[in-house]
N, C-alpha and C. Protein backbone atom coordinates (compact mmCIF):
# COMPACT_ATOMS: atom_id res chain seq x y z
N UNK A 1 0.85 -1.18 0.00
CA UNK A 1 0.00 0.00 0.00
C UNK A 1 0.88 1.23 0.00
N UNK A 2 0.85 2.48 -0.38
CA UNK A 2 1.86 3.73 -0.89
C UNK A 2 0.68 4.43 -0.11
N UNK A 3 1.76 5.15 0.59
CA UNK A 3 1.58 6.42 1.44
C UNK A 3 1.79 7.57 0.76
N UNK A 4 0.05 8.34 1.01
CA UNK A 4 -0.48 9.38 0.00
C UNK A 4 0.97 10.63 0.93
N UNK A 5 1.74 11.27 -0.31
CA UNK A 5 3.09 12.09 0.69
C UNK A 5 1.88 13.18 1.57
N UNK A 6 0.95 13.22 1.52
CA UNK A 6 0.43 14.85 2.10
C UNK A 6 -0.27 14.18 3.30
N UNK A 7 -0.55 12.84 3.52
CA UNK A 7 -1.30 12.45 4.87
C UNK A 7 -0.01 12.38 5.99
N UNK A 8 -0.60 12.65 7.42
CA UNK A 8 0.59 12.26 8.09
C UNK A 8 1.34 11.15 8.40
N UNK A 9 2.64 11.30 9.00
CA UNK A 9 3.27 10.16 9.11
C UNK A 9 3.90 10.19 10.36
N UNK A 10 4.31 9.13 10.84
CA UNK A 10 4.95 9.11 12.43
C UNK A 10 6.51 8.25 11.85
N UNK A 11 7.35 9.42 12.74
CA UNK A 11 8.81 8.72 12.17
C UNK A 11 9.37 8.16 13.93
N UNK A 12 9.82 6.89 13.61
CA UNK A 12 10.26 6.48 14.89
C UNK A 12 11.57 5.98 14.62
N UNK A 13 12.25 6.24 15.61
CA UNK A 13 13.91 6.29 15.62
C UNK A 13 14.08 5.76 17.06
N UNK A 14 15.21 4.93 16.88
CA UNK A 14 15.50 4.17 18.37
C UNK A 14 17.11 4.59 18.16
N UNK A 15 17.76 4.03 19.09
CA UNK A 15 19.37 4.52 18.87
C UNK A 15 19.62 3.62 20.09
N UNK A 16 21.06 3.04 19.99
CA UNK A 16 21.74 2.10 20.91
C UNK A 16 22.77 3.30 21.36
N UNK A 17 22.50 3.37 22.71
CA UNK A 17 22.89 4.74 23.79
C UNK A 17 23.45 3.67 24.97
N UNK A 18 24.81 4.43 25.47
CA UNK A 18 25.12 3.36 26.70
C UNK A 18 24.64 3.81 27.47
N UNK A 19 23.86 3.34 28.77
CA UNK A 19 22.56 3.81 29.16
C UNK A 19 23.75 4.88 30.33
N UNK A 20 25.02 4.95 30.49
CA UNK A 20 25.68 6.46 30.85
C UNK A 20 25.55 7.54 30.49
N UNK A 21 25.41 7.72 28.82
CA UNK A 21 25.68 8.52 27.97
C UNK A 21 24.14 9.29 27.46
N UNK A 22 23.19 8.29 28.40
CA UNK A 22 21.65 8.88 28.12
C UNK A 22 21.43 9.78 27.90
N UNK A 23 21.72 10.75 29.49
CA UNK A 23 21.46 11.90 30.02
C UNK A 23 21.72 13.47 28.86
N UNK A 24 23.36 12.75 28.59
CA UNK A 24 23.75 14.22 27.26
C UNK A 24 22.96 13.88 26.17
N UNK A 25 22.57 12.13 25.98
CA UNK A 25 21.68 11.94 24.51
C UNK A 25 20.56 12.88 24.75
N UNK A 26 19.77 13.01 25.61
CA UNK A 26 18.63 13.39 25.58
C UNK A 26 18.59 15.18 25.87
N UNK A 27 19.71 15.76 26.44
CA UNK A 27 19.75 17.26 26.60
C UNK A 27 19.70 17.61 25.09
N UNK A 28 20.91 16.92 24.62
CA UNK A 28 21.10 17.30 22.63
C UNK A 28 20.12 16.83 21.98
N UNK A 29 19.13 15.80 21.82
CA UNK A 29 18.16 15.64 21.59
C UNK A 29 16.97 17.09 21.69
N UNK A 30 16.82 17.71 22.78
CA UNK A 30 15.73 19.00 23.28
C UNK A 30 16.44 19.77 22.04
N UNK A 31 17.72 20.56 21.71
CA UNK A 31 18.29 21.05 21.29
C UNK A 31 17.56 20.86 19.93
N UNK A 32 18.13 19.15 19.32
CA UNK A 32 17.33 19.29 17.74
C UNK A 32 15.82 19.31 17.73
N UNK A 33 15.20 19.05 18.74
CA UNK A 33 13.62 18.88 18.86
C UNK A 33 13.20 20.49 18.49
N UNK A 34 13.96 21.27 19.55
CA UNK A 34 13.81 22.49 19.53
C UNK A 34 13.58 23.64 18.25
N UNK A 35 14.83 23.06 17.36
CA UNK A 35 15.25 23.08 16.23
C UNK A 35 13.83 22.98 14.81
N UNK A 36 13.48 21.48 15.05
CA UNK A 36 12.62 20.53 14.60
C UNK A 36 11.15 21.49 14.46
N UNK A 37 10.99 21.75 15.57
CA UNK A 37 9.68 22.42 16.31
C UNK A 37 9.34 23.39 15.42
N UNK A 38 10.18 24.15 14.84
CA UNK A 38 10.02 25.43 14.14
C UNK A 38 9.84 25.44 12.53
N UNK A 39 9.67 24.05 12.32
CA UNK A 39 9.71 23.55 10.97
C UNK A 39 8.06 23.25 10.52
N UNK A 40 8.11 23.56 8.96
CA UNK A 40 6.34 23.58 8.55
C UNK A 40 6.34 21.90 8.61
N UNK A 41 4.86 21.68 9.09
CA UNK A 41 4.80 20.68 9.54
C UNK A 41 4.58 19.65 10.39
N UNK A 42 5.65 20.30 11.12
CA UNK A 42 5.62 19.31 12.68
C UNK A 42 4.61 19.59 13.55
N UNK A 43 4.75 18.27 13.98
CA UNK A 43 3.38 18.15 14.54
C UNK A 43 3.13 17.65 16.17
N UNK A 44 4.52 16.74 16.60
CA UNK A 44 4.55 16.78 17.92
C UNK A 44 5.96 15.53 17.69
N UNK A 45 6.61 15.56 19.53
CA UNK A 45 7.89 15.32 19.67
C UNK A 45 7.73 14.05 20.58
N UNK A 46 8.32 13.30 21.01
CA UNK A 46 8.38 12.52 22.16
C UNK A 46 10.01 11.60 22.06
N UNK A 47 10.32 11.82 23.19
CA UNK A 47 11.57 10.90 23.47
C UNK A 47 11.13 9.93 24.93
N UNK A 48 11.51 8.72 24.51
CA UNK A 48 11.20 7.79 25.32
C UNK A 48 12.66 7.03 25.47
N UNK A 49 12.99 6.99 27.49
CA UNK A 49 14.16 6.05 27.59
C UNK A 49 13.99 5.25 28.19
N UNK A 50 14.46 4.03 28.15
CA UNK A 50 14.77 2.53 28.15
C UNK A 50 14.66 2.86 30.30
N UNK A 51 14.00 1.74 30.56
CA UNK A 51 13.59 2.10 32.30
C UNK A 51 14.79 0.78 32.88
N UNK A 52 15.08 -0.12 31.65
CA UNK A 52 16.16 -1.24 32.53
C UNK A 52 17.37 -0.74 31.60
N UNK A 53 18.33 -0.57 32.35
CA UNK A 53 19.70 0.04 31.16
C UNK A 53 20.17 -1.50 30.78
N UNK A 54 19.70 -2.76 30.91
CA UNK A 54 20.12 -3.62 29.42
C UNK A 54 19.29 -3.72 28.46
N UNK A 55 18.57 -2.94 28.01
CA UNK A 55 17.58 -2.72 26.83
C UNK A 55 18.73 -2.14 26.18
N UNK A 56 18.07 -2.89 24.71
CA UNK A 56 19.36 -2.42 23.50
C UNK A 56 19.21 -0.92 23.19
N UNK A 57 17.86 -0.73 22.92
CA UNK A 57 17.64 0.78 22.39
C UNK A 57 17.28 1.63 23.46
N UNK A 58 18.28 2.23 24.11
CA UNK A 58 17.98 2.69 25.61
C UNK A 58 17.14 4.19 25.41
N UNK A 59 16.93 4.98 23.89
CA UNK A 59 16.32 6.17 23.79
C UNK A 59 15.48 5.16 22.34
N UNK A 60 13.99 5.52 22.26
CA UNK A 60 12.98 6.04 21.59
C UNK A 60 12.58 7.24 21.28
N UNK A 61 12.49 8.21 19.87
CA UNK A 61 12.18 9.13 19.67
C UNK A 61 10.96 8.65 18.29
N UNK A 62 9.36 9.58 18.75
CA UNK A 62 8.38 9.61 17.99
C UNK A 62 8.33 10.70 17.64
N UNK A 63 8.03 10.68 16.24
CA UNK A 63 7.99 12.42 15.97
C UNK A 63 6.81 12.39 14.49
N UNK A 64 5.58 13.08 14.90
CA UNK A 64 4.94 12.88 14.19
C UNK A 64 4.71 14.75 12.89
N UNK A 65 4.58 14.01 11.94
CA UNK A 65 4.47 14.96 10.86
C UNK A 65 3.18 15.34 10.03
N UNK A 66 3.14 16.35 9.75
CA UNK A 66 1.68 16.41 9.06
C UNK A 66 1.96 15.75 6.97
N UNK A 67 2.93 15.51 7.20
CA UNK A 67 2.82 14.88 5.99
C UNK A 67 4.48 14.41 5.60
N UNK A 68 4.71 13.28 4.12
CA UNK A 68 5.98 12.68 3.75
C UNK A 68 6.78 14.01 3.32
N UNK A 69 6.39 15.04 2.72
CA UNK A 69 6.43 16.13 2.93
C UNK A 69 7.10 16.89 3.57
N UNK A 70 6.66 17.04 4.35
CA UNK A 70 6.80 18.55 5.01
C UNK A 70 8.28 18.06 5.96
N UNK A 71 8.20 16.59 5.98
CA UNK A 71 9.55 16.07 6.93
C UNK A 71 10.60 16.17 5.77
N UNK A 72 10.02 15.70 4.58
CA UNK A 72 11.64 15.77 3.66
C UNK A 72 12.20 17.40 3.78
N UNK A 73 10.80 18.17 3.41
CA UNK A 73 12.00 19.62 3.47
C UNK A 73 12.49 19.91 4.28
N UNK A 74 12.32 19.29 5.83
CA UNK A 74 12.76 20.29 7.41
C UNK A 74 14.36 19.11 7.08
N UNK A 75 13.81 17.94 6.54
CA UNK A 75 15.59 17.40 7.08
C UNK A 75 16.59 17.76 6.10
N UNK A 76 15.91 19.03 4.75
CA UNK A 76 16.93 19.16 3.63
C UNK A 76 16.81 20.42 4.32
N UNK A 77 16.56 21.03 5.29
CA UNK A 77 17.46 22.08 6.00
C UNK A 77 18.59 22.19 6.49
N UNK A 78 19.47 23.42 6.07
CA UNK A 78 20.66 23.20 6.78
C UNK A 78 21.14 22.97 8.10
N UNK A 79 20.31 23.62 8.57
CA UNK A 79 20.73 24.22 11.10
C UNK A 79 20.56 22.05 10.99
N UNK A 80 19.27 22.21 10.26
CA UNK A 80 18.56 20.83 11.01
C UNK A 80 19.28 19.49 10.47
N UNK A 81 19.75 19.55 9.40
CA UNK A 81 20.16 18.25 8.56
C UNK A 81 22.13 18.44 9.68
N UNK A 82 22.35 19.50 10.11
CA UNK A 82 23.96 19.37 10.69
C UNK A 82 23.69 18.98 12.55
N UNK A 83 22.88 19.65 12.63
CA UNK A 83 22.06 18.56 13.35
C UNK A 83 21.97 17.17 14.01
N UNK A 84 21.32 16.65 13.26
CA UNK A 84 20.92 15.42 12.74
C UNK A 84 21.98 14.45 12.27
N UNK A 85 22.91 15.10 11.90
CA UNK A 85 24.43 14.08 11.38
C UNK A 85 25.20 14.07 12.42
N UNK A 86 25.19 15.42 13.54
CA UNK A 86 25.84 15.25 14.81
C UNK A 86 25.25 13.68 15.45
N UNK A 87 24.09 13.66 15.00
CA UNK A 87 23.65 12.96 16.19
C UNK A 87 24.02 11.37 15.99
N UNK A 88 23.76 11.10 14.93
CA UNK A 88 23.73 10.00 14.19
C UNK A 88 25.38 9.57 13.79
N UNK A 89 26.41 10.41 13.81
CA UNK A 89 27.81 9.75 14.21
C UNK A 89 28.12 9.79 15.08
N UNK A 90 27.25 9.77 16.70
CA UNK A 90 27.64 10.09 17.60
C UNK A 90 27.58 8.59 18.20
N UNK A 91 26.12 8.21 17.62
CA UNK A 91 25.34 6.79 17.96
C UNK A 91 24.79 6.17 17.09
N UNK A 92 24.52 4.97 17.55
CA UNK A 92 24.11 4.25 15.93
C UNK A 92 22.73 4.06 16.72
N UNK A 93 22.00 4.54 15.01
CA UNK A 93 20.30 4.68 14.87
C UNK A 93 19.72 4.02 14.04
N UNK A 94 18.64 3.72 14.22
CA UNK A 94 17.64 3.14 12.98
C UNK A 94 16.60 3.92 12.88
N UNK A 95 15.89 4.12 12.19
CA UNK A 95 14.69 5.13 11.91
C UNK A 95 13.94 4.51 11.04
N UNK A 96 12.59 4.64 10.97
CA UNK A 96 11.54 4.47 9.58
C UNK A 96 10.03 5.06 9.55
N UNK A 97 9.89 5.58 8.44
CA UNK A 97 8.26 6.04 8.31
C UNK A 97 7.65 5.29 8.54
N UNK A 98 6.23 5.86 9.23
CA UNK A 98 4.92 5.13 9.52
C UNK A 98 4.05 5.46 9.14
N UNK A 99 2.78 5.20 8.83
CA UNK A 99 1.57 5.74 8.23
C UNK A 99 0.83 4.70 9.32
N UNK A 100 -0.45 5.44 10.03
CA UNK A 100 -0.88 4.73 10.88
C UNK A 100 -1.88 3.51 10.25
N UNK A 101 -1.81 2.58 10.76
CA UNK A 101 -2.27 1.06 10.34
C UNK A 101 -3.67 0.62 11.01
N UNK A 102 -3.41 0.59 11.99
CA UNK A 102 -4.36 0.09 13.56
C UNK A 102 -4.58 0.83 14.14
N UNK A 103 -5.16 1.17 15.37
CA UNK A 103 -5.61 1.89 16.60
C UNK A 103 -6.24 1.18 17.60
N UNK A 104 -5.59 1.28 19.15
CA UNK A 104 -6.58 1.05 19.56
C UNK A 104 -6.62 1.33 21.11
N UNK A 105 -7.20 1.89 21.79
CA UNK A 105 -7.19 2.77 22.88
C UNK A 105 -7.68 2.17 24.08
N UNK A 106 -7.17 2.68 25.12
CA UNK A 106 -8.01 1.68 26.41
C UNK A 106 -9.50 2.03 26.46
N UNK A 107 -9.72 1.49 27.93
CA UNK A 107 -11.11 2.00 27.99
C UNK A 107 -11.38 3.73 28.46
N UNK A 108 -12.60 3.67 28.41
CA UNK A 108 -12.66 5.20 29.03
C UNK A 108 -12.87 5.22 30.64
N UNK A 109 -12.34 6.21 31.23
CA UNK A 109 -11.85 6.11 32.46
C UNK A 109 -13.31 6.06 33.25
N UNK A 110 -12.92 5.35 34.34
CA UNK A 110 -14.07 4.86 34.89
C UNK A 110 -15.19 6.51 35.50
N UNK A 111 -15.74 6.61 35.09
CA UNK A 111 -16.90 8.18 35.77
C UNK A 111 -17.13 7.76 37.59
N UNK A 112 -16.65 9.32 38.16
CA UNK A 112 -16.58 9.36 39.46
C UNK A 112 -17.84 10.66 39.59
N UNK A 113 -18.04 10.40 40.58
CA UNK A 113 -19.56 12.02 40.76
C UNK A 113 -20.83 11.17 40.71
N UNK A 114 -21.35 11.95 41.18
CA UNK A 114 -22.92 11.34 40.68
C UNK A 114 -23.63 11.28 39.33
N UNK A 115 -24.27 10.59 39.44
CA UNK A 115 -24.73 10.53 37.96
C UNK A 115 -25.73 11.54 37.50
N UNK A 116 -25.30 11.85 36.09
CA UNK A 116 -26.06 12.70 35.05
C UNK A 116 -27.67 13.14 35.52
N UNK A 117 -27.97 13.73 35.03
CA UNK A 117 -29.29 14.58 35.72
C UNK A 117 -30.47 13.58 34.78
N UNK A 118 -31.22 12.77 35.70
CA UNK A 118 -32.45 11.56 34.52
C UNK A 118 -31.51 10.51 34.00
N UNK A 119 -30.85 10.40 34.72
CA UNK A 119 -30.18 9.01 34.23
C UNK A 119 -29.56 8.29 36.27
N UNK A 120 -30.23 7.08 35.94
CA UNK A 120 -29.78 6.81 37.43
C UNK A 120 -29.01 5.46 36.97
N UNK A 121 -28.28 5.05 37.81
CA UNK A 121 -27.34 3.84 37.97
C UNK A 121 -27.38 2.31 37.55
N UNK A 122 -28.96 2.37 37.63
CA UNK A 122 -29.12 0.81 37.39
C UNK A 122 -29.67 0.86 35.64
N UNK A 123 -29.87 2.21 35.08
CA UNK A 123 -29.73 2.22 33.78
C UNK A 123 -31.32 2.28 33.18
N UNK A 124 -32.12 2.39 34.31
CA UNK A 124 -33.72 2.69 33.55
C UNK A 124 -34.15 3.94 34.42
N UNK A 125 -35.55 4.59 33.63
CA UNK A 125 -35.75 5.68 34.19
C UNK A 125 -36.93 5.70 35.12
């Protein structure tokens, strides 16, 4: 199936970080996010780190885009593409586009208070 370039896409990138070296991964990380942020397009950021340091990919980064688009031109920027090469000879990464597939959400949180005005508990009126 081919991903229409103008729908959005979620780019996820993991990176093998010695779980020492986290802490500066993730300050320089804010830095390109920061960077990122100001670009047409973007749409939201998330960095996620590894909670047992023998996990291989000790940083997760989601970064969702409003389209195939709008991410190719922010990474054929200059600030952002020198960037981005800092980061990536610093540590070894994998990355790949997503186009969302599935969904599927918990439940809805259980309702606290009394109930709705003509509607009582046991569900008749």
């Amino acid at each position: 199936m081919s991903q229409d370039s103008r729908s959005p896409i979620t780019l996820i990138n993991v990176f093998e970080v010695p779980a020492a070296q986290s802490d500066g991964f993730v300050a320089d990380w804010r830095e390109r996010a920061a960077v990122m942020s100001r670009k047409v397009g973007f749409l939201e950021a998330r960095l996620h780190r590894a909670v047992e340091p023998r996990t291989r990919f000790q940083v997760v980064t989601i970064v969702r885009w409003a389209s195939l688009e709008a991410w190719r031109a922010a990474i054929e920027d200059g600030d952002y593409r020198e960037l981005l090469n800092a980061a990536t000879a610093a540590f070894c990464g994998y990355s790949g586009s997503y186009a969302l597939a599935a969904e599927l959400t918990g439940p809805a949180p259980a309702r606290s208070g009394p109930p709705a005005a003509g509607c009582d508990k046991a569900g008749s009126r």
